[in-house]
N, C-alpha and C. Protein backbone atom coordinates (compact mmCIF):
# COMPACT_ATOMS: atom_id res chain seq x y z
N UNK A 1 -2.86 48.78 -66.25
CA UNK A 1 -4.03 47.97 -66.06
C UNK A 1 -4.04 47.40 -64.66
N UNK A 2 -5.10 47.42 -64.65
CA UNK A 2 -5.66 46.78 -62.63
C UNK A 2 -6.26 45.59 -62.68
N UNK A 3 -5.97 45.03 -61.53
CA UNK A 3 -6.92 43.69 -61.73
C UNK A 3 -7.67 44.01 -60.60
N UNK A 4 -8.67 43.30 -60.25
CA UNK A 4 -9.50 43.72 -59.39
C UNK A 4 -10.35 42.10 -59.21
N UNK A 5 -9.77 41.88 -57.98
CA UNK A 5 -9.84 40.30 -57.28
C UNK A 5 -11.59 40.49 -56.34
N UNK A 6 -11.71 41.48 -55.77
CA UNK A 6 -12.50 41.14 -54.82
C UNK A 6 -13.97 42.23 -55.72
N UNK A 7 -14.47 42.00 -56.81
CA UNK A 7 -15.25 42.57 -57.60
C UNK A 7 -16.83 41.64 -57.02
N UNK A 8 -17.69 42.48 -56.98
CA UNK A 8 -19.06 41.58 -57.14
C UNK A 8 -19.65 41.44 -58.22
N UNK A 9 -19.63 39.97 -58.79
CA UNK A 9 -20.88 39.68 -59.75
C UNK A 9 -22.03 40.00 -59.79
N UNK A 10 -22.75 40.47 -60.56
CA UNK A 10 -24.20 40.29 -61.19
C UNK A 10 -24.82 39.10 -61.59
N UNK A 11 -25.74 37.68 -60.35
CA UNK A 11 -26.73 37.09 -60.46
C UNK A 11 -27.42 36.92 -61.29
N UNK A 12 -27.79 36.49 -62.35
CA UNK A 12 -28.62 36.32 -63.38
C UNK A 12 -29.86 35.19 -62.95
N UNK A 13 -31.29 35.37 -62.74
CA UNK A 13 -32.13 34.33 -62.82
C UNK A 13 -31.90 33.20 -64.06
N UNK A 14 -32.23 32.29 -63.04
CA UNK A 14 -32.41 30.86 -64.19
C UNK A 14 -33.30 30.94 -65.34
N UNK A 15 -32.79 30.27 -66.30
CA UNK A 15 -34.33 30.47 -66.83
C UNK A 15 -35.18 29.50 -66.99
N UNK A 16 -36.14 29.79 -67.21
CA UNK A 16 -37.96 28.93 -66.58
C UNK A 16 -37.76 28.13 -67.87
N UNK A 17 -38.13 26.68 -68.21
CA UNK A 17 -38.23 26.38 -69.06
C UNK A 17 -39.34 25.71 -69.00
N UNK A 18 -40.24 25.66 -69.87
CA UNK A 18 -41.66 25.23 -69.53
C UNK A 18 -41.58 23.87 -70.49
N UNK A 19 -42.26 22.98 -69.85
CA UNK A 19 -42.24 21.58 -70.75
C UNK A 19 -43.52 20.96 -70.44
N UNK A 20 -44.01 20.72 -71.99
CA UNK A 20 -45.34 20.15 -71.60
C UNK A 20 -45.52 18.72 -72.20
N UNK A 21 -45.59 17.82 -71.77
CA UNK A 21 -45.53 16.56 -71.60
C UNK A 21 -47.08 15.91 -72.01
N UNK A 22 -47.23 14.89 -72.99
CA UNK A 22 -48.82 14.56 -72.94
C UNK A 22 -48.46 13.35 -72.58
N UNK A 23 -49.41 12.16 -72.02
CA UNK A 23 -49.13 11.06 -71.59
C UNK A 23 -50.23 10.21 -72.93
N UNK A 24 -49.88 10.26 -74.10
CA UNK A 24 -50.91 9.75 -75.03
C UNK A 24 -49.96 7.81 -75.15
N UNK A 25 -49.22 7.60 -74.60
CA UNK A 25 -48.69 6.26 -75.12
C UNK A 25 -48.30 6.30 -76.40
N UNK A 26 -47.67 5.05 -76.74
CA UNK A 26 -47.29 4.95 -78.16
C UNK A 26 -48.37 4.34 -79.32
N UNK A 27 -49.21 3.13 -78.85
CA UNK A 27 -50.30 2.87 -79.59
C UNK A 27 -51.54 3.50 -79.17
N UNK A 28 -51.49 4.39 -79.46
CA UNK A 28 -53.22 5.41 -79.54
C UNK A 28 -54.58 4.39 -80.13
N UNK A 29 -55.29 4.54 -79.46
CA UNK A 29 -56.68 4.23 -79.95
C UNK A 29 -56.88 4.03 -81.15
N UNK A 30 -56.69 5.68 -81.70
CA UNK A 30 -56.70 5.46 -83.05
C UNK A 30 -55.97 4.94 -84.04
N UNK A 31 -54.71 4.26 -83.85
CA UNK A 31 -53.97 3.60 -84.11
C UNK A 31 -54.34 1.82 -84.46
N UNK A 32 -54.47 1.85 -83.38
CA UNK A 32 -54.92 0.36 -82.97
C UNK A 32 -56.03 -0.09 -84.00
N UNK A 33 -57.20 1.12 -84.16
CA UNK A 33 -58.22 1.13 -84.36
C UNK A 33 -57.93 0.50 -86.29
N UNK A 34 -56.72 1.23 -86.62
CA UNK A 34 -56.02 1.18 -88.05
C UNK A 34 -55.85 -0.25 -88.59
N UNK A 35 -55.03 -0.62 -87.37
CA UNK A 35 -54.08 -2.03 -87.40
C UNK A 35 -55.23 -2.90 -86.81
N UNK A 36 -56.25 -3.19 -86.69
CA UNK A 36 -57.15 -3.90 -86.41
C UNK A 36 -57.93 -4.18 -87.93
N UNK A 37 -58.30 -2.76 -88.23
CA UNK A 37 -58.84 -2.87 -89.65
C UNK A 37 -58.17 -3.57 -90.90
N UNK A 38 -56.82 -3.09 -90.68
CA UNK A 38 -56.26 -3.31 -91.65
C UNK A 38 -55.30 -5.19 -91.65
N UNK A 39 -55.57 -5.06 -90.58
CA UNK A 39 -55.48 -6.64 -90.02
C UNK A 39 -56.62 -7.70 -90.73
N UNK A 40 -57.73 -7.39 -90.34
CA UNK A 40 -58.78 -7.93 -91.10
C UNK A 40 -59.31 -7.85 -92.38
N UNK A 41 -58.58 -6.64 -93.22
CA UNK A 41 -58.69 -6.72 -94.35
C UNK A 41 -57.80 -6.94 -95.49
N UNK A 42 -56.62 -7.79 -94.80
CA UNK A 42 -55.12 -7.59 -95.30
C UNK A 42 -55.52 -8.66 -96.82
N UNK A 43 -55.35 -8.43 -97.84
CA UNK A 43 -54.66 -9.66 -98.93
C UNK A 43 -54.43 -10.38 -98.83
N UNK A 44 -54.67 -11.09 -100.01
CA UNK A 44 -53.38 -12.23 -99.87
C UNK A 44 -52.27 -12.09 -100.49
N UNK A 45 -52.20 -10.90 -100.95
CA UNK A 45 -51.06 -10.63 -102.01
C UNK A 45 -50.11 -9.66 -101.01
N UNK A 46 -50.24 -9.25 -100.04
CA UNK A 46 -49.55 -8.41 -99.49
C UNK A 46 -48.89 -8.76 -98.68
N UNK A 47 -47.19 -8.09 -98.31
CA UNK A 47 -46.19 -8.99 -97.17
C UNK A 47 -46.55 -9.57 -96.26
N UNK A 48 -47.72 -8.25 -95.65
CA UNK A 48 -47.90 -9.16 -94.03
C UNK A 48 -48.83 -9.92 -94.04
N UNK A 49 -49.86 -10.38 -95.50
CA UNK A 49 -50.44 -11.66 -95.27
C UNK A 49 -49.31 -12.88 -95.31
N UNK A 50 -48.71 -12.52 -96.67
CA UNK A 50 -47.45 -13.71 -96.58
C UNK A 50 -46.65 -13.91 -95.30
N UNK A 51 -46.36 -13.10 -94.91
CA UNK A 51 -45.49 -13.13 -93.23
C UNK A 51 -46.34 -13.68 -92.29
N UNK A 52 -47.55 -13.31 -92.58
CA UNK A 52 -48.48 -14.24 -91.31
C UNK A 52 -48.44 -15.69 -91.55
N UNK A 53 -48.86 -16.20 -92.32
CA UNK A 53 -48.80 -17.34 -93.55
C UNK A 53 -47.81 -18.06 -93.06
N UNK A 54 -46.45 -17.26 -93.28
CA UNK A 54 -45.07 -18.21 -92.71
C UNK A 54 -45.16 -18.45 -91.70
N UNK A 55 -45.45 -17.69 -90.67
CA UNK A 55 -45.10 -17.80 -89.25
C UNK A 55 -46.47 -19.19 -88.44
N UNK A 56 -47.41 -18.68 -89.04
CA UNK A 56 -48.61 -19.78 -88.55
C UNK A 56 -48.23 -21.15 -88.76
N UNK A 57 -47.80 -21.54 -90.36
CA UNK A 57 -47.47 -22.86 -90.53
C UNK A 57 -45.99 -23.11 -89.78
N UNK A 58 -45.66 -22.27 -89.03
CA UNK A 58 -44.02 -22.91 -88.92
C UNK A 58 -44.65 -23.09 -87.01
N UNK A 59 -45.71 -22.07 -87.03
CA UNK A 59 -45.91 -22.69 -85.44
C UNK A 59 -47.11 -24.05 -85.23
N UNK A 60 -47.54 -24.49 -86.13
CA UNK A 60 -48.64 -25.36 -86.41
C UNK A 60 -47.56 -27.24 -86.54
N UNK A 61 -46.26 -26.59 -87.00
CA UNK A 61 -45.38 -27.84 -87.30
C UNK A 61 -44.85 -28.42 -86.44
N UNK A 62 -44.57 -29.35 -85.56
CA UNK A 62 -43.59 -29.39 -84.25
C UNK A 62 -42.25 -30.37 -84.64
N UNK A 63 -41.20 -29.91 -84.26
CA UNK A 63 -40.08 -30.05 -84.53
C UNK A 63 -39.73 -31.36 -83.68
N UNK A 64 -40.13 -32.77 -84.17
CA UNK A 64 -39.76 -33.74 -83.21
C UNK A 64 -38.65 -33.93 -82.47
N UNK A 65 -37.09 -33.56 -83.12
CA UNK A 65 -36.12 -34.06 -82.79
C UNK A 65 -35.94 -32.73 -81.67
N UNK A 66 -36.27 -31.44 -81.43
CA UNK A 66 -36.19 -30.44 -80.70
C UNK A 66 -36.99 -30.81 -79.68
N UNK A 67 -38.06 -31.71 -80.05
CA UNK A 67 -38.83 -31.80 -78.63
C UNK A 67 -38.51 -33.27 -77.74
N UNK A 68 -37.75 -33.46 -78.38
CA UNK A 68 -36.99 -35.15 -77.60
C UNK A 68 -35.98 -34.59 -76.91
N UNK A 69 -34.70 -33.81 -77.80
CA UNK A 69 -33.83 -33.21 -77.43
C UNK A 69 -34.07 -32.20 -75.44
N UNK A 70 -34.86 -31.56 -75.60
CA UNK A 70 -35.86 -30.68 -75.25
C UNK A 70 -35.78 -31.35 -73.73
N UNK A 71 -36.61 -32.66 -73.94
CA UNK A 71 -37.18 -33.80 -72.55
C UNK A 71 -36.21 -33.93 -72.53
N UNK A 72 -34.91 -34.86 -72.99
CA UNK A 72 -34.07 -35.39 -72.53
C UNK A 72 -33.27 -34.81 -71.25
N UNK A 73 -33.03 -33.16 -71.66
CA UNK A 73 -32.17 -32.64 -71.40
C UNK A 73 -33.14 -31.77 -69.63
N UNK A 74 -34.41 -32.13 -69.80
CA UNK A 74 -34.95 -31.94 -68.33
C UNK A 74 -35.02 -33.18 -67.77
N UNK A 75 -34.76 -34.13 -67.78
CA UNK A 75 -35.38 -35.33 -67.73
C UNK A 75 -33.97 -35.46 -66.89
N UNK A 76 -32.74 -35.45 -67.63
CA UNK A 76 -31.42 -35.36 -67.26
C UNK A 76 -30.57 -34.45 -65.49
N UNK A 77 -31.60 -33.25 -66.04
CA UNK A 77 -31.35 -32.32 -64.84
C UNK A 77 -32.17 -32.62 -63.41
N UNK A 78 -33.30 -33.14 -63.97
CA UNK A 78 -33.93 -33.48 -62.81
C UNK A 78 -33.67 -34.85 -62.12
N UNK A 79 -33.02 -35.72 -62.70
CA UNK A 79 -31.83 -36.84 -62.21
C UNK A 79 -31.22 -36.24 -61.55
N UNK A 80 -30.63 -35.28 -62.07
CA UNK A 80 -29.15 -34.76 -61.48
C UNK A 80 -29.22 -34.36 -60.23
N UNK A 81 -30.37 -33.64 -60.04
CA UNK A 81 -31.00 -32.80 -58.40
C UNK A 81 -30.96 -34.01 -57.50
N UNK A 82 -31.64 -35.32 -57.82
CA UNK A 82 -31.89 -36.24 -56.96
C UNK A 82 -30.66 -36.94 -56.57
């Protein structure tokens, strides 16, 4: 058996890979168009009326001792600068 060091390869072209890309975003029109509807026609019996429900009254409530806490602690820093 021979070895054979100084042999020429055979080149093979790359191959083409074609990629087609759409730029549609993630919320489509028609999407939106869904969650708008279905926004306005939600239950009251259904999670995401109840989930709305929670979240409205918990932002409608204000947390006094968080909002003293809150000042104090700018009120404090901006001492501190001076």
């Amino acid at each position: 058996m021979e070895l054979v060091l100084n042999q020429e390869l055979e080149t093979l072209p790359e191959p083409v890979i074609n990629r087609h890309f759409t730029n549609n975003g993630l919320l489509n029109t028609n999407y939106k168009s869904i969650v708008k509807d279905n926004f306005k026609t939600s239950t009251e019996r259904s999670v995401f009326s109840i989930k709305q429900r929670v979240k409205s009254s918990q932002f409608r409530m204000v947390n006094h001792t968080a909002a003293i806490i809150k000042l104090s602690v700018f009120f404090i820093a901006v001492i501190a600068m001076f």
